[in-house]
PDB file of N, CA and C in Angstrom:
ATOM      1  N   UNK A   1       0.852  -1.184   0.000  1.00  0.00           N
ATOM      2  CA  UNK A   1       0.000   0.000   0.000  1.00  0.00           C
ATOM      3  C   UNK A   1       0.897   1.247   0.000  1.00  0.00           C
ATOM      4  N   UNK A   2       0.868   1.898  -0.821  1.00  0.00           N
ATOM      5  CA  UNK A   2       1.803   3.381  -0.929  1.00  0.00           C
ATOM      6  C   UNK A   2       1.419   4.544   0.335  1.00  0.00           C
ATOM      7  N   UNK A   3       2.213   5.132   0.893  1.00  0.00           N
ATOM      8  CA  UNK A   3       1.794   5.841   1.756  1.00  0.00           C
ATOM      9  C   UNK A   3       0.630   6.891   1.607  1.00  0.00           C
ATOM     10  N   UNK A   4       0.156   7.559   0.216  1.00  0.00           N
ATOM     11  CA  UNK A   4      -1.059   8.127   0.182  1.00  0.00           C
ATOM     12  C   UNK A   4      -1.667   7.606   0.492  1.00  0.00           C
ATOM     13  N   UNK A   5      -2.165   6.443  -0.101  1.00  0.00           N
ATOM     14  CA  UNK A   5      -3.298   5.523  -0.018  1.00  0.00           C
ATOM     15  C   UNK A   5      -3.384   5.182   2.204  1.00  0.00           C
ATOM     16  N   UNK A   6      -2.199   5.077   2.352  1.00  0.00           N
ATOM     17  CA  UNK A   6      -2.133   4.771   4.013  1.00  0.00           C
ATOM     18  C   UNK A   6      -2.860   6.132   4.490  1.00  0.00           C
ATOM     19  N   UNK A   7      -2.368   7.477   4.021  1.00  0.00           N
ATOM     20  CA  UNK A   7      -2.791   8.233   4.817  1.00  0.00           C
ATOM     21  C   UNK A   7      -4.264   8.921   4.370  1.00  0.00           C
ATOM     22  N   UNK A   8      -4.602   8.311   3.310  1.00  0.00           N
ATOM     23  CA  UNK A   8      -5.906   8.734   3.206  1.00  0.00           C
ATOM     24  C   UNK A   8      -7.021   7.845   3.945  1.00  0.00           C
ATOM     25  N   UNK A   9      -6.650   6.813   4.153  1.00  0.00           N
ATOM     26  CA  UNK A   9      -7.441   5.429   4.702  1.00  0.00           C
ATOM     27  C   UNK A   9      -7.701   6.382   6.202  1.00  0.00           C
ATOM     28  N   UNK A  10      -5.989   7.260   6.851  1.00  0.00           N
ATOM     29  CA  UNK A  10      -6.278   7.122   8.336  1.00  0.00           C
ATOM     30  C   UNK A  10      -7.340   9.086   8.384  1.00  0.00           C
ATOM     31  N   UNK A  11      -6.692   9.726   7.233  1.00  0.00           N
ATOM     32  CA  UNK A  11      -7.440  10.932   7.261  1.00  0.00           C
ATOM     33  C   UNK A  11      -9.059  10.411   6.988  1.00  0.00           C
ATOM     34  N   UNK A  12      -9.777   9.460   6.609  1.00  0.00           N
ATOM     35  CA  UNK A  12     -10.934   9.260   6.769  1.00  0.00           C
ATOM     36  C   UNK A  12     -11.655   8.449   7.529  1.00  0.00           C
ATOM     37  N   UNK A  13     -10.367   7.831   8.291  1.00  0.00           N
ATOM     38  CA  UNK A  13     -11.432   7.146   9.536  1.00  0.00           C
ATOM     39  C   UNK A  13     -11.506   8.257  10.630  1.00  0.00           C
ATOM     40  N   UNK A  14     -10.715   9.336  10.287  1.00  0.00           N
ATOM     41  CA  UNK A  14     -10.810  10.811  11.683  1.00  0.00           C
ATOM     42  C   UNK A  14     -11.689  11.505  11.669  1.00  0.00           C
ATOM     43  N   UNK A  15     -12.684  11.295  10.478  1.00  0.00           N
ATOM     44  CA  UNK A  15     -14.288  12.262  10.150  1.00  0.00           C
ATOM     45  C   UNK A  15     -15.062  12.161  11.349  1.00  0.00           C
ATOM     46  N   UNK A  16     -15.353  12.923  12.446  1.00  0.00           N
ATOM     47  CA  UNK A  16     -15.868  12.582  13.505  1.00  0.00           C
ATOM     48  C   UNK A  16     -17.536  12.409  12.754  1.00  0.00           C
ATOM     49  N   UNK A  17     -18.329  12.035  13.567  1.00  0.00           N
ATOM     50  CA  UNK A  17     -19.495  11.495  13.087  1.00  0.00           C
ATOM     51  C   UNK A  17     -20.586  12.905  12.859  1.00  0.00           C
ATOM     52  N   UNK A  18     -21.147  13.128  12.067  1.00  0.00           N
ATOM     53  CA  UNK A  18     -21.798  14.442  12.240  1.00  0.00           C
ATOM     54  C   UNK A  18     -21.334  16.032  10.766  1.00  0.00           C
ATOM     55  N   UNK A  19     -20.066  15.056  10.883  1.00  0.00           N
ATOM     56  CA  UNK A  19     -19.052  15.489  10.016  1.00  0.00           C
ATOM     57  C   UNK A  19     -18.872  15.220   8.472  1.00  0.00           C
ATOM     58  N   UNK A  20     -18.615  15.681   7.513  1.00  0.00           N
ATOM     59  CA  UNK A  20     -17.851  15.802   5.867  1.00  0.00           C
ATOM     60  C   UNK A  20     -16.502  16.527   5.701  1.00  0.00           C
ATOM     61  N   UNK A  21     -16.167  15.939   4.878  1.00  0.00           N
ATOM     62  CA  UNK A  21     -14.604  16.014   4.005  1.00  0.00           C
ATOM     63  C   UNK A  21     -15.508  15.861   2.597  1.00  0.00           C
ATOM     64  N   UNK A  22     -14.129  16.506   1.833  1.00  0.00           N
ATOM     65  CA  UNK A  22     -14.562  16.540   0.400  1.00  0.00           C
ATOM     66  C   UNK A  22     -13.097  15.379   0.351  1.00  0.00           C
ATOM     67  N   UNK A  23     -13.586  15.080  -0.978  1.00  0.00           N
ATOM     68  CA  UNK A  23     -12.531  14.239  -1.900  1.00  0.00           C
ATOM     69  C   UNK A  23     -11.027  14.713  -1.965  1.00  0.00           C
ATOM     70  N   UNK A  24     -11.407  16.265  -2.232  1.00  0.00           N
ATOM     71  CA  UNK A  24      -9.999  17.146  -2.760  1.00  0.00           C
ATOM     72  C   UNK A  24      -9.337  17.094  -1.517  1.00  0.00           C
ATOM     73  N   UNK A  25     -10.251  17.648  -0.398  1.00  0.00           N
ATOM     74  CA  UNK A  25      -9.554  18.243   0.948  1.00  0.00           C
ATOM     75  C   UNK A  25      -8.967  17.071   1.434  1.00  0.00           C
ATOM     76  N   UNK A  26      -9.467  15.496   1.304  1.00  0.00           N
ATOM     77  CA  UNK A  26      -9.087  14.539   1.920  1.00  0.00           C
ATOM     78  C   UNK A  26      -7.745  14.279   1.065  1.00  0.00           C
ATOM     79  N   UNK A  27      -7.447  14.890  -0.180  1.00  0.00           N
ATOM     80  CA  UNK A  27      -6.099  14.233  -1.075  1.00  0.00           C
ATOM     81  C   UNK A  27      -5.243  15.400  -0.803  1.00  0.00           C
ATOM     82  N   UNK A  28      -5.591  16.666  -0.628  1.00  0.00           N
ATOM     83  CA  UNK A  28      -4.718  17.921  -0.182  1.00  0.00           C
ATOM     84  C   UNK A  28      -3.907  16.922   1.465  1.00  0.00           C
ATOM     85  N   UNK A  29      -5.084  16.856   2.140  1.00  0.00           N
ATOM     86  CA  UNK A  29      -3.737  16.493   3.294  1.00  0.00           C
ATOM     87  C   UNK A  29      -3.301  15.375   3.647  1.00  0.00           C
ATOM     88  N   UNK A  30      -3.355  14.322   2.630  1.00  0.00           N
ATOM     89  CA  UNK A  30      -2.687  12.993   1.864  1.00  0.00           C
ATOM     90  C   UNK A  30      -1.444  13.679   1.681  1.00  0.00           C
ATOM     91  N   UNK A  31      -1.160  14.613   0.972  1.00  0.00           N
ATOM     92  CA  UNK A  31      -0.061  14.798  -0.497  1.00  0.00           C
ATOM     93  C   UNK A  31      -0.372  14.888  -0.940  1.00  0.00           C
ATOM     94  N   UNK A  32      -1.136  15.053  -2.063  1.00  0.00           N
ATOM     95  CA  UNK A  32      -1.649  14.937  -2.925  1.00  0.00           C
ATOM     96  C   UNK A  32      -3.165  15.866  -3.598  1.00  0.00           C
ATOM     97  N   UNK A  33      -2.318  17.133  -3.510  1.00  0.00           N
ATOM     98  CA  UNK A  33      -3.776  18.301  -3.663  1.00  0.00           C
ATOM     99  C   UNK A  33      -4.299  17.796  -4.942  1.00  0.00           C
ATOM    100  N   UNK A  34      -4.007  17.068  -6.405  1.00  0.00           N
ATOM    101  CA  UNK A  34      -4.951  16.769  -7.811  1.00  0.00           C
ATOM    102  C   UNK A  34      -5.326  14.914  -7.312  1.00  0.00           C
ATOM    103  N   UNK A  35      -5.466  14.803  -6.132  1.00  0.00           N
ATOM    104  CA  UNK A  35      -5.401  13.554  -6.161  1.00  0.00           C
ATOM    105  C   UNK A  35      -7.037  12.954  -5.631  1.00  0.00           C
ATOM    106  N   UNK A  36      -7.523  14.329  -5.841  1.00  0.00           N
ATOM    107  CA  UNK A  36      -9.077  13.568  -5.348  1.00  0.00           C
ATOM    108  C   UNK A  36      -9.837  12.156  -6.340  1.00  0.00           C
ATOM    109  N   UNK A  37      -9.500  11.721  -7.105  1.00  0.00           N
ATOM    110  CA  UNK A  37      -9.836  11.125  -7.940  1.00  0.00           C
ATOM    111  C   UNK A  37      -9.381   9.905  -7.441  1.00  0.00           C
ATOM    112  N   UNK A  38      -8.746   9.671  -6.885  1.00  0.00           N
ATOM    113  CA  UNK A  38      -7.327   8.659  -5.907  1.00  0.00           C
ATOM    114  C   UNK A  38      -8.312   8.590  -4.766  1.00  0.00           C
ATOM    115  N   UNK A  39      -8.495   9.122  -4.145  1.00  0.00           N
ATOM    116  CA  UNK A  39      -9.662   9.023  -2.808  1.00  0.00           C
ATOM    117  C   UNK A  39     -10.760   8.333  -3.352  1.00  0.00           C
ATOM    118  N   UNK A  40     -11.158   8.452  -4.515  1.00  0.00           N
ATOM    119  CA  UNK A  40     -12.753   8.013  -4.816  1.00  0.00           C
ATOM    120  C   UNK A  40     -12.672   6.599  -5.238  1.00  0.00           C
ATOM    121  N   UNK A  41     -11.229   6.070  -5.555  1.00  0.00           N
ATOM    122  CA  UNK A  41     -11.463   4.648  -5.734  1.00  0.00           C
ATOM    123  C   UNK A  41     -10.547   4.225  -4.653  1.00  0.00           C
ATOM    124  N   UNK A  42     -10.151   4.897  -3.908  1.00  0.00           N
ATOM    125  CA  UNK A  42      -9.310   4.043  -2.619  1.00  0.00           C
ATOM    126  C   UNK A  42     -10.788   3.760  -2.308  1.00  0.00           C
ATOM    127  N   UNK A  43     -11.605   4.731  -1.728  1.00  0.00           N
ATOM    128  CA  UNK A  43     -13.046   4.662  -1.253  1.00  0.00           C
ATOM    129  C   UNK A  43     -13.697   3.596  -1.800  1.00  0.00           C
ATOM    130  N   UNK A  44     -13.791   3.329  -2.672  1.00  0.00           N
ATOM    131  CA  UNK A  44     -14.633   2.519  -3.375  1.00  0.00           C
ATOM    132  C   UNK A  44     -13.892   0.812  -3.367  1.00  0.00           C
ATOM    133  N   UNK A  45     -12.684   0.970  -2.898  1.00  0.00           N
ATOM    134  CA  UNK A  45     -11.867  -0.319  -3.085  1.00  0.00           C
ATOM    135  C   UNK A  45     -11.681  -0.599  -1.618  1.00  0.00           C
ATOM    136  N   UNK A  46     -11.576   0.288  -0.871  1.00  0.00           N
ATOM    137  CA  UNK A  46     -11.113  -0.344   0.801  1.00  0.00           C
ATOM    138  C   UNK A  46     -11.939   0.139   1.605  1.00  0.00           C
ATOM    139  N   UNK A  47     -13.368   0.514   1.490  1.00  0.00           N
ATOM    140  CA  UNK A  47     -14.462   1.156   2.365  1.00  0.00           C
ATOM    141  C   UNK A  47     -14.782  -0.332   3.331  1.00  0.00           C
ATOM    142  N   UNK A  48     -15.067  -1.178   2.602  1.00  0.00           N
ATOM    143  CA  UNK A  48     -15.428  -2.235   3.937  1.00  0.00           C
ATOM    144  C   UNK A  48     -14.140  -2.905   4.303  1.00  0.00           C
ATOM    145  N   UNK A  49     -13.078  -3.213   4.015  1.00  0.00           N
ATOM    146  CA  UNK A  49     -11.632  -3.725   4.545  1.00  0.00           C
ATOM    147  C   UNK A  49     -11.517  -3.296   5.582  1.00  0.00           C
ATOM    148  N   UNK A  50     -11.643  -1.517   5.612  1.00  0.00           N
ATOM    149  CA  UNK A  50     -11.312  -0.694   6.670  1.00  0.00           C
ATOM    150  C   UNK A  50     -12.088  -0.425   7.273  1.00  0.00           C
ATOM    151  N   UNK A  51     -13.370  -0.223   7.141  1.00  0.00           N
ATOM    152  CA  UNK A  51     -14.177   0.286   7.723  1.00  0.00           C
ATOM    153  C   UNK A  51     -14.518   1.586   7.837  1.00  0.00           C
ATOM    154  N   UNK A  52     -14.056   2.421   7.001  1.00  0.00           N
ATOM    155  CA  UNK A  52     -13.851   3.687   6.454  1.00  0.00           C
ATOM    156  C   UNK A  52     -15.808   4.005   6.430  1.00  0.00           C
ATOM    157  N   UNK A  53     -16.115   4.973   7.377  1.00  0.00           N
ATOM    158  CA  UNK A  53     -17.140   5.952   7.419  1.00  0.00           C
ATOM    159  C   UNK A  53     -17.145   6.663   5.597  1.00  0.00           C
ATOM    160  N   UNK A  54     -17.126   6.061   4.765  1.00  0.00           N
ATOM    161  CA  UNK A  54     -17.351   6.681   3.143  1.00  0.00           C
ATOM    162  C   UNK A  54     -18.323   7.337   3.330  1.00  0.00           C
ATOM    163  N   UNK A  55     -19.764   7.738   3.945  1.00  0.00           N
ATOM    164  CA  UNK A  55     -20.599   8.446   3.757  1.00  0.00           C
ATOM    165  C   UNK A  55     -20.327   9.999   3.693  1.00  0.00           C
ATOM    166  N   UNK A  56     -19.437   9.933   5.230  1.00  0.00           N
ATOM    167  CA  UNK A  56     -19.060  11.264   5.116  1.00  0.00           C
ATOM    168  C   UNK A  56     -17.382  12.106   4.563  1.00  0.00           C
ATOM    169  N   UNK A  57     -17.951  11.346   2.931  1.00  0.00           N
ATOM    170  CA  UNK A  57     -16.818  11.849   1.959  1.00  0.00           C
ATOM    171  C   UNK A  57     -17.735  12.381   1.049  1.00  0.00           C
ATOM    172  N   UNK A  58     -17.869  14.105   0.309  1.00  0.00           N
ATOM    173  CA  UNK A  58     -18.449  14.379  -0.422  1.00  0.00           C
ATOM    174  C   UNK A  58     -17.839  15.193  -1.893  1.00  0.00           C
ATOM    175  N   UNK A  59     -18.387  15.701  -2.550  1.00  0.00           N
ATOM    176  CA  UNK A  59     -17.557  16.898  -3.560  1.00  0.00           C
ATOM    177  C   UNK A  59     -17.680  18.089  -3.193  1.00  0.00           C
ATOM    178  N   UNK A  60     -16.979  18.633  -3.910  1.00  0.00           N
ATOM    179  CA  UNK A  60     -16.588  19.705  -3.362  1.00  0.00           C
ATOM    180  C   UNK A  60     -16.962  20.707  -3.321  1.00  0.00           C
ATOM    181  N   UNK A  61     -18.597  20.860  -3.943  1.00  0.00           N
ATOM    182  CA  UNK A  61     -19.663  21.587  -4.317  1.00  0.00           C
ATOM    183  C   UNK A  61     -20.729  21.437  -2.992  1.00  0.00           C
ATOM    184  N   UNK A  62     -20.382  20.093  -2.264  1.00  0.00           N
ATOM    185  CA  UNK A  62     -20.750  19.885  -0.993  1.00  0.00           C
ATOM    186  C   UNK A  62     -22.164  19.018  -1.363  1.00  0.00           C
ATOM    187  N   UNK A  63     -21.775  17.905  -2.248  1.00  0.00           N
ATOM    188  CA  UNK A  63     -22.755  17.356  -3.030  1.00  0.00           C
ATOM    189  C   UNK A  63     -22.686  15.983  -2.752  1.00  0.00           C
ATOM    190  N   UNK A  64     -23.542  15.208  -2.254  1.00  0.00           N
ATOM    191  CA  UNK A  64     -23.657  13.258  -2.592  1.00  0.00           C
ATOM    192  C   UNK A  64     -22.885  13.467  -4.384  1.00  0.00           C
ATOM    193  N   UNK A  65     -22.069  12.957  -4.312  1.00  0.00           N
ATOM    194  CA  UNK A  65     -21.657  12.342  -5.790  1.00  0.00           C
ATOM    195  C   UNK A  65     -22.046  11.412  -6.137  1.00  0.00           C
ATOM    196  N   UNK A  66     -21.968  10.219  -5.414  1.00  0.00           N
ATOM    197  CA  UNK A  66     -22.835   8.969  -6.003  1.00  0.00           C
ATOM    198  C   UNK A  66     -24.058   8.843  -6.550  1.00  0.00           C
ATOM    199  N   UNK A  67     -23.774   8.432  -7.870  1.00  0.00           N
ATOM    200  CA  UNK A  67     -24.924   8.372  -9.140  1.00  0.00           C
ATOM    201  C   UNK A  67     -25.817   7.347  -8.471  1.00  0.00           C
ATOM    202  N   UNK A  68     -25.838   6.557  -8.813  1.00  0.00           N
ATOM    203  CA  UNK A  68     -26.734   5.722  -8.640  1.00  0.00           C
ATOM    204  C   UNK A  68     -27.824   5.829  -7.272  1.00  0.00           C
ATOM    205  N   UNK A  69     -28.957   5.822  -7.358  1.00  0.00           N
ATOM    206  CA  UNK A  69     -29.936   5.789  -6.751  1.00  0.00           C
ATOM    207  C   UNK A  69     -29.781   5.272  -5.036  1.00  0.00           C
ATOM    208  N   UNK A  70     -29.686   4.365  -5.035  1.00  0.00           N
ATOM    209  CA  UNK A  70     -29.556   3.116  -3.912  1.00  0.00           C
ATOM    210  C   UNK A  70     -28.162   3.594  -3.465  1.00  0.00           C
ATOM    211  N   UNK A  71     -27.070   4.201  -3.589  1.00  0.00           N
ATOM    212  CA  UNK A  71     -26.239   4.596  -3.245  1.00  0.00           C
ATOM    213  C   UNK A  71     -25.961   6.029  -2.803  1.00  0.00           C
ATOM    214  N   UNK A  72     -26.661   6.627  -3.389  1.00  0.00           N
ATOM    215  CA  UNK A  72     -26.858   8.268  -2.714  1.00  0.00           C
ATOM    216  C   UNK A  72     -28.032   7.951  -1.890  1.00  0.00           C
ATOM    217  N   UNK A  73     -29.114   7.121  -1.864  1.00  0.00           N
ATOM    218  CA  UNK A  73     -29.447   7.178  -0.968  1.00  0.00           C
ATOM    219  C   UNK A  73     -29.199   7.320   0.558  1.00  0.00           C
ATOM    220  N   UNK A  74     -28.743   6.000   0.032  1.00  0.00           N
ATOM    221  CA  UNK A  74     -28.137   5.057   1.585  1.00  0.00           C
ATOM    222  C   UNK A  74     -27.167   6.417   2.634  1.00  0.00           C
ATOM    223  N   UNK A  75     -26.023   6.785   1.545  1.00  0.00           N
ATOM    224  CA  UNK A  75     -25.208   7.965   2.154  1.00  0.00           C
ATOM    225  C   UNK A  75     -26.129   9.330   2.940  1.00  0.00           C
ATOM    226  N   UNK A  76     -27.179   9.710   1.935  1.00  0.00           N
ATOM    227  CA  UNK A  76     -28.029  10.874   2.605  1.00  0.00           C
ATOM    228  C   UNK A  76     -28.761   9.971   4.025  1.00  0.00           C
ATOM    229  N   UNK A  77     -28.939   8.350   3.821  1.00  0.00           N
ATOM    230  CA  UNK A  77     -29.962   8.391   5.279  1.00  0.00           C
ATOM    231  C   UNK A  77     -28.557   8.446   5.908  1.00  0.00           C
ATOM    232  N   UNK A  78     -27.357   8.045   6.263  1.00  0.00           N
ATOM    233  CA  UNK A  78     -26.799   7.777   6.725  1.00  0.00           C
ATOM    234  C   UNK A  78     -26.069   9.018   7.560  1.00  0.00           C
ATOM    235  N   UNK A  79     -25.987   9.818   6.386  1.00  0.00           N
ATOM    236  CA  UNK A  79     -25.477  11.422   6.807  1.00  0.00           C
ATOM    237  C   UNK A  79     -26.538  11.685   7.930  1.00  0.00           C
ATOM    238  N   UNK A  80     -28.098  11.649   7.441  1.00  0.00           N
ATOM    239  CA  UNK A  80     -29.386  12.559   8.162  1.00  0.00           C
ATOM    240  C   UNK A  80     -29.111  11.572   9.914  1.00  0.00           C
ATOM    241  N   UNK A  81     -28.626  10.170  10.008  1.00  0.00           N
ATOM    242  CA  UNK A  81     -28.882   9.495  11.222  1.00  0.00           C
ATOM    243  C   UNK A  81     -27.851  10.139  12.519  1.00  0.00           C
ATOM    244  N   UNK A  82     -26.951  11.326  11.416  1.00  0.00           N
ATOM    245  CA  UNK A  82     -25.622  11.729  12.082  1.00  0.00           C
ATOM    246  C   UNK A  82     -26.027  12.653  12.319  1.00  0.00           C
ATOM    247  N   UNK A  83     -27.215  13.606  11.976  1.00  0.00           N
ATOM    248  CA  UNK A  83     -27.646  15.137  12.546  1.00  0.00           C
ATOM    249  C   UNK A  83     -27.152  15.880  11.153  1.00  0.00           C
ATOM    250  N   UNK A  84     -26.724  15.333   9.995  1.00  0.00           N
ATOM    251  CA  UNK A  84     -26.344  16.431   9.414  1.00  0.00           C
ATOM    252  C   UNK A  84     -27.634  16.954   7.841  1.00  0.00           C
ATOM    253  N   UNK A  85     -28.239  17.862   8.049  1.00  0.00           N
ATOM    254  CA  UNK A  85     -28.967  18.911   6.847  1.00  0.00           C
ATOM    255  C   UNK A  85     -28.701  18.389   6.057  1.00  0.00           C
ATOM    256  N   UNK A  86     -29.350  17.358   4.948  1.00  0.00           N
ATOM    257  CA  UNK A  86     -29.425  17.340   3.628  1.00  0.00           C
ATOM    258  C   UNK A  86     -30.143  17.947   2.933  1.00  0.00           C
ATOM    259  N   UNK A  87     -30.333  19.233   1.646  1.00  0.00           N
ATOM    260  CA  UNK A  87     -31.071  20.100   1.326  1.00  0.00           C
ATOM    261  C   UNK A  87     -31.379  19.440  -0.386  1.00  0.00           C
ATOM    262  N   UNK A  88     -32.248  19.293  -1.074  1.00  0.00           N
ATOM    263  CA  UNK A  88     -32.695  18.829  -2.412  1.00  0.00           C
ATOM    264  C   UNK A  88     -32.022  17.570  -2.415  1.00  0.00           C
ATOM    265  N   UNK A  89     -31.833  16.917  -1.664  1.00  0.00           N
ATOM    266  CA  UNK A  89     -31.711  15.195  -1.462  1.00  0.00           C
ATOM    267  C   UNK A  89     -30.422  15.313  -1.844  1.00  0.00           C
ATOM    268  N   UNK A  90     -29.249  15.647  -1.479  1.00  0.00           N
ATOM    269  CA  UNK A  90     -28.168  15.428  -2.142  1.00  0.00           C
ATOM    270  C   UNK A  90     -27.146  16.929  -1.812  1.00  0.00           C
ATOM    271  N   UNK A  91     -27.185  17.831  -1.216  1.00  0.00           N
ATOM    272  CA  UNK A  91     -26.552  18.795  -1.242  1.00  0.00           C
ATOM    273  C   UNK A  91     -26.325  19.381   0.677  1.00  0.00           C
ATOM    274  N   UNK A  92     -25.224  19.499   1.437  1.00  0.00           N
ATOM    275  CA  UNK A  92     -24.880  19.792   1.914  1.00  0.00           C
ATOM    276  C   UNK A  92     -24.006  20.876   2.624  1.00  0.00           C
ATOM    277  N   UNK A  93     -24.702  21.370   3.316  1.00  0.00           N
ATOM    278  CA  UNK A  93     -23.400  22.833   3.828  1.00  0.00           C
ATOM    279  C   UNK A  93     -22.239  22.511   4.236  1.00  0.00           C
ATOM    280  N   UNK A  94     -21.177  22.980   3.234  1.00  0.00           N
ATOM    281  CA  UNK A  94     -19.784  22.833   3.885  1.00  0.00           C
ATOM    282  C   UNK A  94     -19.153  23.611   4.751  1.00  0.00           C
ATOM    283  N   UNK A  95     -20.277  24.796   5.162  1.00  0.00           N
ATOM    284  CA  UNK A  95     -20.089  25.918   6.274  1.00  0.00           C
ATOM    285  C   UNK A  95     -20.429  25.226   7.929  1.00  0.00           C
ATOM    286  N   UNK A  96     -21.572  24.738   7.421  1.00  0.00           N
ATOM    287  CA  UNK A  96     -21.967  23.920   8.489  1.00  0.00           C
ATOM    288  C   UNK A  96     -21.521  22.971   8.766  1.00  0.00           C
ATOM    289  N   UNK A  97     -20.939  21.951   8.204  1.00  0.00           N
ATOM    290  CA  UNK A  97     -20.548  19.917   8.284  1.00  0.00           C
ATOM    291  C   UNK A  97     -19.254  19.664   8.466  1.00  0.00           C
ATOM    292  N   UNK A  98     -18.109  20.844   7.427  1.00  0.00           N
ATOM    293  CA  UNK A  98     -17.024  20.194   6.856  1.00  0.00           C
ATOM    294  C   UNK A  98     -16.257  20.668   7.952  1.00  0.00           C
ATOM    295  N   UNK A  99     -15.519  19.037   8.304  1.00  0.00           N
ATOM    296  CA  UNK A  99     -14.376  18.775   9.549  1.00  0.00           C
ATOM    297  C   UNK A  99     -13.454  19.357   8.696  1.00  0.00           C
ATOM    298  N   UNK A 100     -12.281  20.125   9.460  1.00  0.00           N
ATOM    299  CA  UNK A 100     -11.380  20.916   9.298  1.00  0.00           C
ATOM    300  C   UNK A 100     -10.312  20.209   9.878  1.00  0.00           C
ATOM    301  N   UNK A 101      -9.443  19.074   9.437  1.00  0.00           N
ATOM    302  CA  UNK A 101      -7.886  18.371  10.069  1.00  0.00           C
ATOM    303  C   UNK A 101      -7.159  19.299  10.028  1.00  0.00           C
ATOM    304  N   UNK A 102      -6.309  19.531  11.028  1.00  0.00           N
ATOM    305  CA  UNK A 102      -5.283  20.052  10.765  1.00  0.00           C
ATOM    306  C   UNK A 102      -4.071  19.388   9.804  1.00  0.00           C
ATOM    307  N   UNK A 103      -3.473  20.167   9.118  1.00  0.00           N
ATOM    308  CA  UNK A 103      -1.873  19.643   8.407  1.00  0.00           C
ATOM    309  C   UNK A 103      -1.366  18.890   8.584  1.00  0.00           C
ATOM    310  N   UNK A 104      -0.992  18.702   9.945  1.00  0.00           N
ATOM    311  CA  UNK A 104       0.094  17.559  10.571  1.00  0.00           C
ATOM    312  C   UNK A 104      -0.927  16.886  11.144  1.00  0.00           C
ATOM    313  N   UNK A 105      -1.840  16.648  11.040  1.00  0.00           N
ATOM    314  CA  UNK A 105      -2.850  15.697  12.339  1.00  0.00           C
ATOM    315  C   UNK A 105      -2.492  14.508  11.429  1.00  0.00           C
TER     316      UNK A 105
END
C-alpha cells in the first residue's frame, strides 16, 4: 500500500461522526492536492476492509456524488442518522458539516 493511499485510509477514519470532508480536501492532506480522484477509488476499493465511514466523503460543491440511486441514498440516510442537513436530497453545507484536520494531524 503506498503511503497516500495509508494516509488517506487514516485521514478518513478521523471524520468525527456528524461530520464531511470533500474528496480534494481529503487528497490535499494525503499529499496529494490533484489527487481527489485517488480518494474516490481508494473509497470505493477499501471502504469495507477498513471500515472507512465513506458516507461522510463528499464533492466539493458539498454534493452526494454517487450516481446511482440506492447509493446516494443510503449515504443521505446515513449522513441525516448523524444530525447532518441534507437540502434537495443530495446537497450539503460545507459551512456547516465540513471537519477541518489540521496539516500535521
Amino acid at each position: 500500500m503506498t503511503p497516500f493511499t495509508e494516509r488517506v485510509i487514516q485521514i478518513i477514519k478521523c471524520i468525527p461522526e456528524g461530520k464531511v470532508m470533500t474528496y480534494g480536501q481529503i487528497a490535499k492532506l494525503a499529499g496529494s492536492p490533484r489527487g481527489a480522484r485517488q480518494v474516490v477509488r481508494i473509497l470505493h476499493a477499501m471502504s469495507k476492509k477498513y471500515h472507512l465511514p465513506w458516507h461522510r466523503v463528499i464533492n466539493a460543491k458539498g454534493e452526494i456524488a454517487i450516481m446511482d440511486d440506492e447509493g446516494s441514498h443510503m449515504q443521505s440516510f446515513l449522513l441525516q442518522a448523524e444530525g447532518v442537513l441534507i437540502t434537495d436530497q443530495r446537497y450539503i453545507s460545507l459551512a456547516d458539516y465540513q471537519y477541518q484536520m489540521e496539516e500535521h494531524a
